[in-house]
N, C-alpha and C. Protein backbone atom coordinates (compact mmCIF):
# COMPACT_ATOMS: atom_id res chain seq x y z
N UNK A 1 0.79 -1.17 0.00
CA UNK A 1 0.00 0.00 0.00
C UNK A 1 0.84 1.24 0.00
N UNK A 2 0.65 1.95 -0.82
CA UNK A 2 1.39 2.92 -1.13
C UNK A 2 0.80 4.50 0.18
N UNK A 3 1.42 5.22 0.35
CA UNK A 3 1.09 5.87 1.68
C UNK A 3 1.10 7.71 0.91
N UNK A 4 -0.56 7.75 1.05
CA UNK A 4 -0.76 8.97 0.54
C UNK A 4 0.23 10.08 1.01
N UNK A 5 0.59 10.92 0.57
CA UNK A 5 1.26 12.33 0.81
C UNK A 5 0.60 13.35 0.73
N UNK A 6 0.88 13.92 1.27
CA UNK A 6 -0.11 15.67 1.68
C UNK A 6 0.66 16.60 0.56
N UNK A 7 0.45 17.11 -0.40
CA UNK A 7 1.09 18.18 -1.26
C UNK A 7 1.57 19.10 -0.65
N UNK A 8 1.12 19.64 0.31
CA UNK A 8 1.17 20.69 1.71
C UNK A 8 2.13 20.06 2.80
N UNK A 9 2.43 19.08 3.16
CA UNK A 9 3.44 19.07 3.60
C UNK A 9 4.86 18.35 2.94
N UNK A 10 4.31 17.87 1.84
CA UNK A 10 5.75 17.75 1.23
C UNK A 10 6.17 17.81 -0.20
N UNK A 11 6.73 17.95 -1.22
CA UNK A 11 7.38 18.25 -2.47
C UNK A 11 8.12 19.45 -2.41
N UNK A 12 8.85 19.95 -3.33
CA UNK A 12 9.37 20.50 -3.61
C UNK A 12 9.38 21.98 -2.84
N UNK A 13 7.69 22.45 -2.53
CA UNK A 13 7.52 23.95 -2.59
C UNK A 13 7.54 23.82 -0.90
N UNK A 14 7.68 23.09 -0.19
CA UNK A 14 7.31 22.75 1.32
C UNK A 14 8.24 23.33 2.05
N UNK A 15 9.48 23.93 1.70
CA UNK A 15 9.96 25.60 2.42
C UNK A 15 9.32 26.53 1.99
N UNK A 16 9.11 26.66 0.79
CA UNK A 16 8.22 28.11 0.72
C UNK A 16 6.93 28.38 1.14
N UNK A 17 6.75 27.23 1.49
CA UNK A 17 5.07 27.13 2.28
C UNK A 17 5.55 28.03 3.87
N UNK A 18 6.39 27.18 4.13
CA UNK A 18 6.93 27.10 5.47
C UNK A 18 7.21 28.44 5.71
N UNK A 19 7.91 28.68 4.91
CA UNK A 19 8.74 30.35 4.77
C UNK A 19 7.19 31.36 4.71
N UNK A 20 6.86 30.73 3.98
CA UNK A 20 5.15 31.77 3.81
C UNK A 20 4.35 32.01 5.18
N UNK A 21 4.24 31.06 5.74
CA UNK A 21 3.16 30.86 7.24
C UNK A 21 4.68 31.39 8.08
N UNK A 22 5.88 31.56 7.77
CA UNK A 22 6.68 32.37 8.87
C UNK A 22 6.85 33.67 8.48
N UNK A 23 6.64 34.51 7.65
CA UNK A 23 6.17 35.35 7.23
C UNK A 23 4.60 36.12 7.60
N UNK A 24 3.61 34.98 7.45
CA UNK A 24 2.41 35.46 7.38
C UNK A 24 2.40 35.50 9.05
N UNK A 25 2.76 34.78 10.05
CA UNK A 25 2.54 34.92 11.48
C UNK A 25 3.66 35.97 11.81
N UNK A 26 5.11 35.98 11.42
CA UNK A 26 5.74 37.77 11.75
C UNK A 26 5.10 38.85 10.97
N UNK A 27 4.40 39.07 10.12
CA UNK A 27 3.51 39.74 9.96
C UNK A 27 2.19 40.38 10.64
N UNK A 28 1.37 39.48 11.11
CA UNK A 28 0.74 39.61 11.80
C UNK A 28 1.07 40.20 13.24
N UNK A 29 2.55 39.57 13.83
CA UNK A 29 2.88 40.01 15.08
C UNK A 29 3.30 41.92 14.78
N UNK A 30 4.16 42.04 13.57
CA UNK A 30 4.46 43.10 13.02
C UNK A 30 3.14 43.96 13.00
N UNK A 31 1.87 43.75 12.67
CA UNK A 31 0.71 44.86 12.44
C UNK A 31 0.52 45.40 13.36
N UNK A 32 0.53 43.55 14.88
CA UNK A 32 -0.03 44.49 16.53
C UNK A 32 0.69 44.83 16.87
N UNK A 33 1.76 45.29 16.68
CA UNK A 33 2.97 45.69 17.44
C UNK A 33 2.70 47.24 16.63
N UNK A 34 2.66 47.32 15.60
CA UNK A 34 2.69 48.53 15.28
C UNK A 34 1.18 49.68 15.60
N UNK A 35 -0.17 48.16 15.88
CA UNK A 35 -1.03 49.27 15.67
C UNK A 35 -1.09 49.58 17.70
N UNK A 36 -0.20 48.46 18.43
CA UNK A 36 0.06 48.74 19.73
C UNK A 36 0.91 50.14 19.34
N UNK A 37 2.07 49.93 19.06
CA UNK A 37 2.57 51.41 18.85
C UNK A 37 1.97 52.47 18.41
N UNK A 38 1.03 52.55 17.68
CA UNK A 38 0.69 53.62 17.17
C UNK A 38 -0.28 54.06 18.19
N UNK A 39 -1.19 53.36 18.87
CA UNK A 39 -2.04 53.51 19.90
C UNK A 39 -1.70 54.20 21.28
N UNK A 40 -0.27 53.88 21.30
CA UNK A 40 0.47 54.45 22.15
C UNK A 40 1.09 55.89 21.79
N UNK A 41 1.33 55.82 20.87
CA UNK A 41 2.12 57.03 19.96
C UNK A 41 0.87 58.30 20.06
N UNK A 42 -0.54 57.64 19.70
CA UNK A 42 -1.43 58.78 19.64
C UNK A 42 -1.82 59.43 21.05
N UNK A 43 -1.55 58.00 21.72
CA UNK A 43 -1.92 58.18 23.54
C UNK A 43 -0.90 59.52 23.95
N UNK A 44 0.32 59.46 23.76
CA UNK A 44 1.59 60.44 24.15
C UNK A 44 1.09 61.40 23.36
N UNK A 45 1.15 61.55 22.17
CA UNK A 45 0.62 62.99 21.08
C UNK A 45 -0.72 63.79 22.30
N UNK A 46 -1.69 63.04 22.12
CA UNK A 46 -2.58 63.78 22.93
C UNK A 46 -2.25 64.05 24.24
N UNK A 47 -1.67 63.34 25.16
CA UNK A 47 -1.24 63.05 26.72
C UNK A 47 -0.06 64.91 26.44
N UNK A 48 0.52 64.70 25.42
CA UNK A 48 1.71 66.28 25.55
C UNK A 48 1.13 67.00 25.06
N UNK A 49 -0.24 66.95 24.03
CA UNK A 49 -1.17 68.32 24.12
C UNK A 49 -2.09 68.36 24.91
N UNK A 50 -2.09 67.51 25.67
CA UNK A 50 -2.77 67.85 26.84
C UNK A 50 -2.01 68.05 28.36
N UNK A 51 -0.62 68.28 28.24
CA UNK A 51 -0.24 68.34 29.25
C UNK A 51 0.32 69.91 28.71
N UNK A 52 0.27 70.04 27.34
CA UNK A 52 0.65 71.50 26.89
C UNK A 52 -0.57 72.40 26.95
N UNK A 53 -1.54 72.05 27.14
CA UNK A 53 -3.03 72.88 27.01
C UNK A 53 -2.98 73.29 28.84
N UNK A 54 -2.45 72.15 29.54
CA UNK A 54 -2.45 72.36 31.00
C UNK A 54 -1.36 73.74 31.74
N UNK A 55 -0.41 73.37 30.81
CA UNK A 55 0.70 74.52 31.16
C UNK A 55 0.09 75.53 30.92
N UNK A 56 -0.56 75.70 29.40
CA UNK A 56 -1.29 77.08 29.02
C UNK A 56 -2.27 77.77 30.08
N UNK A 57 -2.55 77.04 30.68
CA UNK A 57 -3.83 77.30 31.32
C UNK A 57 -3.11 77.17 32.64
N UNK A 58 -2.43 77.18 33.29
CA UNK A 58 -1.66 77.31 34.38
C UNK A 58 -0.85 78.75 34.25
N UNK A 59 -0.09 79.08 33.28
CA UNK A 59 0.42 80.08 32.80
C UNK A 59 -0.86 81.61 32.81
N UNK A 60 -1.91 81.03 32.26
CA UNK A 60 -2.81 81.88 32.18
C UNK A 60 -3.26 82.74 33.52
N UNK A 61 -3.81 81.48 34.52
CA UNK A 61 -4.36 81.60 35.87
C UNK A 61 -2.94 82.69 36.29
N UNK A 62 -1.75 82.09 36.20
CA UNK A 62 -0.69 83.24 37.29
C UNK A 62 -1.21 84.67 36.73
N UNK A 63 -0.85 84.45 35.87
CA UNK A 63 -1.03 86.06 35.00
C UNK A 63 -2.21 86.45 34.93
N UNK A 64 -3.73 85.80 35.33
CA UNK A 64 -4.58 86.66 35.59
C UNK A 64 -4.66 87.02 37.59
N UNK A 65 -3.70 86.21 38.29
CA UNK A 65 -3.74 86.58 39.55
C UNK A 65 -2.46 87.80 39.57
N UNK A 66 -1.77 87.56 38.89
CA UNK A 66 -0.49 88.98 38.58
C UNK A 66 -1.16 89.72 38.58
N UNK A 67 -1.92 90.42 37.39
CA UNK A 67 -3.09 91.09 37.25
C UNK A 67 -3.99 91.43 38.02
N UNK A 68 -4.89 90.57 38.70
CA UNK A 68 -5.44 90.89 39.64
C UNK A 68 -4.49 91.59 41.33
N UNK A 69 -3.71 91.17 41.25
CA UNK A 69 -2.83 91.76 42.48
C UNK A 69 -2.14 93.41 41.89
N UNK A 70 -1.72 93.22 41.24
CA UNK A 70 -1.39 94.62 40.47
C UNK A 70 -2.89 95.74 40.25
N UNK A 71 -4.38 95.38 39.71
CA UNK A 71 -5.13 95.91 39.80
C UNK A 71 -5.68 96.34 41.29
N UNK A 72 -5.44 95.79 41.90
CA UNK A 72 -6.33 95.40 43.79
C UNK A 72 -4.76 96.60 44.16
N UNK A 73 -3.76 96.73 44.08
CA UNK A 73 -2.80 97.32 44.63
C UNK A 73 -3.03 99.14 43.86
N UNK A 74 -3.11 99.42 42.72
CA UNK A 74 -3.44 100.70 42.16
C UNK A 74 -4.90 100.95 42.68
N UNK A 75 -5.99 100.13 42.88
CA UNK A 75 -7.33 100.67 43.29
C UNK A 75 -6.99 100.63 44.79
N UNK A 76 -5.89 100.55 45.83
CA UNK A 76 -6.11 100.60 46.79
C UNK A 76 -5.26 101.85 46.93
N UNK A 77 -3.87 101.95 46.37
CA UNK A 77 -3.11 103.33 46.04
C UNK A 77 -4.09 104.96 45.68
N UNK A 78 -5.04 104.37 44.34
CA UNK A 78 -5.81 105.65 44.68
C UNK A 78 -6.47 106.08 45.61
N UNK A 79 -7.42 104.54 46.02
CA UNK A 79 -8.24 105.38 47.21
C UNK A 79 -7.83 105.79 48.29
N UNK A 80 -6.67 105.54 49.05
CA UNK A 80 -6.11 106.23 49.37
C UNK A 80 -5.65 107.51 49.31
N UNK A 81 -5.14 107.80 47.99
CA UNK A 81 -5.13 109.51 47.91
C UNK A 81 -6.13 109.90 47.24
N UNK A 82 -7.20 109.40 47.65
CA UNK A 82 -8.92 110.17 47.20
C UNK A 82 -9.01 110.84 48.74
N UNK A 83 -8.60 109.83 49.66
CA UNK A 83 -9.19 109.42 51.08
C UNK A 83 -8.33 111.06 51.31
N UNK A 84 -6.71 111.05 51.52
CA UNK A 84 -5.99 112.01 52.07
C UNK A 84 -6.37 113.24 51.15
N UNK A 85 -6.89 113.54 49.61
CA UNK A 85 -7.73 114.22 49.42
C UNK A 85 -8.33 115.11 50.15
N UNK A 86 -9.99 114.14 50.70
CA UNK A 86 -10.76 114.50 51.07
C UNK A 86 -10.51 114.95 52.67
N UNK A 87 -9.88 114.09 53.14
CA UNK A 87 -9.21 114.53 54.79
C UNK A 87 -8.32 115.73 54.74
N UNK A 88 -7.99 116.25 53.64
CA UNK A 88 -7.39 117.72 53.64
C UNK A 88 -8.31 118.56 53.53
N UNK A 89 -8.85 118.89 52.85
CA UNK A 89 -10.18 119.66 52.45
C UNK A 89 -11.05 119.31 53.89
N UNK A 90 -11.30 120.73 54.09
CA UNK A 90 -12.04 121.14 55.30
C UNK A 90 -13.62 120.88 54.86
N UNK A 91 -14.29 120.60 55.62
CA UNK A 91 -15.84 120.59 55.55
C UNK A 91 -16.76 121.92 55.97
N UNK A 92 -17.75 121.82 55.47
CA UNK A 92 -18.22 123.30 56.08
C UNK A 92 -18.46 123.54 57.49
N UNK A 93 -18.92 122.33 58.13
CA UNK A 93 -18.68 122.66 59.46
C UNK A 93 -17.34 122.89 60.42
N UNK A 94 -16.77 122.53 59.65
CA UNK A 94 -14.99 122.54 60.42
C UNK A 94 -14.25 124.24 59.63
N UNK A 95 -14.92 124.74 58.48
CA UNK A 95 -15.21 126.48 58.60
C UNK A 95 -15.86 127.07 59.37
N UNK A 96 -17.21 126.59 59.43
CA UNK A 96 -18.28 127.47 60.15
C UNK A 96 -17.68 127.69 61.77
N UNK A 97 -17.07 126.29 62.45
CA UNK A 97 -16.35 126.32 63.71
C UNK A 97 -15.00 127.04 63.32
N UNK A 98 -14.04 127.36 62.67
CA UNK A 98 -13.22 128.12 62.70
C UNK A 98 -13.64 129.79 62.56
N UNK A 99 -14.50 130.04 62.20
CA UNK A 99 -15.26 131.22 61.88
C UNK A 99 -15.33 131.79 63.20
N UNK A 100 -16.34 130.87 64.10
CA UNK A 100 -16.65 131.23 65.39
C UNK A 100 -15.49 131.31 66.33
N UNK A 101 -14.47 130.11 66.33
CA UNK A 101 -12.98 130.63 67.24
C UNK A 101 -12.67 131.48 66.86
N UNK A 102 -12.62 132.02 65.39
CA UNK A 102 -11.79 133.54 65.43
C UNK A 102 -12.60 134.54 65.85
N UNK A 103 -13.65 134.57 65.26
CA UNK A 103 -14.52 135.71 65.91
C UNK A 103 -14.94 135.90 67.72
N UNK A 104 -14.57 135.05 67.96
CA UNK A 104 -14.40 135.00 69.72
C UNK A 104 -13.11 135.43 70.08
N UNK A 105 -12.07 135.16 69.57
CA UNK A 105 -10.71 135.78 69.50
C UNK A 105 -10.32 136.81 69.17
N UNK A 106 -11.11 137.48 68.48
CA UNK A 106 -11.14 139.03 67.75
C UNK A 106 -11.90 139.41 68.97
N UNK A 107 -13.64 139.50 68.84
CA UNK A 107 -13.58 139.70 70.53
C UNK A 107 -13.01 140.27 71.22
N UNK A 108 -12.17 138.75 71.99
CA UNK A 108 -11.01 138.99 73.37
C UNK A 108 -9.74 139.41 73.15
N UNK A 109 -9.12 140.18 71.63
CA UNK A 109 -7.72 140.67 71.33
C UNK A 109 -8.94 142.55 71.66
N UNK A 110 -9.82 142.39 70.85
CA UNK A 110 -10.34 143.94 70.80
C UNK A 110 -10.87 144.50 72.45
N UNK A 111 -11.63 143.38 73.03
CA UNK A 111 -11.55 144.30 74.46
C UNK A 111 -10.63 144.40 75.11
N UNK A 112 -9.16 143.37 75.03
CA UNK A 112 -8.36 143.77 75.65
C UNK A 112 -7.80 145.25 75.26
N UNK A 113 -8.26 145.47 73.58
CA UNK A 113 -7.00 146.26 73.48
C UNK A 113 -8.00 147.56 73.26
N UNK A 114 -9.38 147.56 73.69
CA UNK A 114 -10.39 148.74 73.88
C UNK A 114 -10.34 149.08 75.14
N UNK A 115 -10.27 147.77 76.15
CA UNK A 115 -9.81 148.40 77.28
C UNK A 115 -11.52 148.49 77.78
N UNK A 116 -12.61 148.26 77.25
CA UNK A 116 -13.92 147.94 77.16
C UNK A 116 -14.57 147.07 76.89
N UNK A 117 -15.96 147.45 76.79
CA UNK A 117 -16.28 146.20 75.97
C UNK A 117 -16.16 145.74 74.59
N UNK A 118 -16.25 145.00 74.39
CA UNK A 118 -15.82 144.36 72.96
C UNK A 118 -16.94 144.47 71.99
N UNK A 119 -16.47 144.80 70.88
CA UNK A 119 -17.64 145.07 69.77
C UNK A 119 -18.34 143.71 69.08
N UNK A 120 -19.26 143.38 69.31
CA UNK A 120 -19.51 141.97 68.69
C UNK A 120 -19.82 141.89 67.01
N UNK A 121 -19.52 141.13 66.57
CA UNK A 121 -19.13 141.23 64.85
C UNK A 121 -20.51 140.16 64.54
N UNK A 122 -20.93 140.02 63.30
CA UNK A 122 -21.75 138.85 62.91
C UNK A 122 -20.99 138.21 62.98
N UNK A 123 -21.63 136.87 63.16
CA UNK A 123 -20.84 135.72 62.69
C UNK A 123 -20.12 135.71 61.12
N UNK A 124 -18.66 135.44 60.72
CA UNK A 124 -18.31 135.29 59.21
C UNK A 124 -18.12 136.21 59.26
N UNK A 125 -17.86 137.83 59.52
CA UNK A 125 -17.52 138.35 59.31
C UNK A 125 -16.52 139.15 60.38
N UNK A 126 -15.42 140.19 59.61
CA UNK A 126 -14.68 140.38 60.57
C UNK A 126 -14.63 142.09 60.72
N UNK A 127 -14.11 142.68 61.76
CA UNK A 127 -14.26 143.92 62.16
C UNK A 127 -13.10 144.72 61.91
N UNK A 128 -13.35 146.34 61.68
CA UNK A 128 -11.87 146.91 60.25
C UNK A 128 -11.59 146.97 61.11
């Protein structure tokens, strides 16, 4: 009895078969390896624009608190010299009371120096 043979595993072409299926399986390992790499590759691409969108936006925040500290420091500088401004400048009642000390002082310089009684003036106004 003669003992069938498989064409596929043997004649002539049965390295290049061989060579083919070692090819076609490093191939295959070659695709996931690459579409693993690339999966990874896109993971890092996005992962450093997104760790570059983070800086941006970290960068941003200082420089709007720079800003804000620099604005909060000039609005506190003026009001301040609004404040010493207005605390120089006399009010009308802090005239109307200087009005009356002098005119009480005019008064007591004129009777001393009438030697009588003293001539009383209106208020606000003063005596030749």
């Amino acid at each position: 009895m003669a003992v069938r043979r498989n064409r596929r595993t043997s004649g002539p072409l049965r390295p290049l078969r061989q060579a083919l299926l070692r090819l076609e399986k490093d191939g295959a390992k070659v695709i996931a390896r690459v579409r693993k790499e690339a999966g990874a590759f896109l993971a890092t691409r996005q992962q450093r624009a997104l760790g570059e969108l983070v800086k941006r936006a970290q960068r941003l925040g200082t420089d709007v608190e720079r800003r804000i500290r620099r604005g909060r420091r000039d609005f506190e500088a003026r009001a301040e010299r609004i404040l010493a401004d207005v605390e120089r400048l006399a009010t009308r009642s802090d005239v109307e009371r200087l009005e009356r000390r002098l005119d009480a002082r005019l008064a007591e310089i004129e009777a001393k120096l009438g030697g009588g009684e003293a001539k009383k003036s209106a208020p606000g106004t003063f005596l030749p």
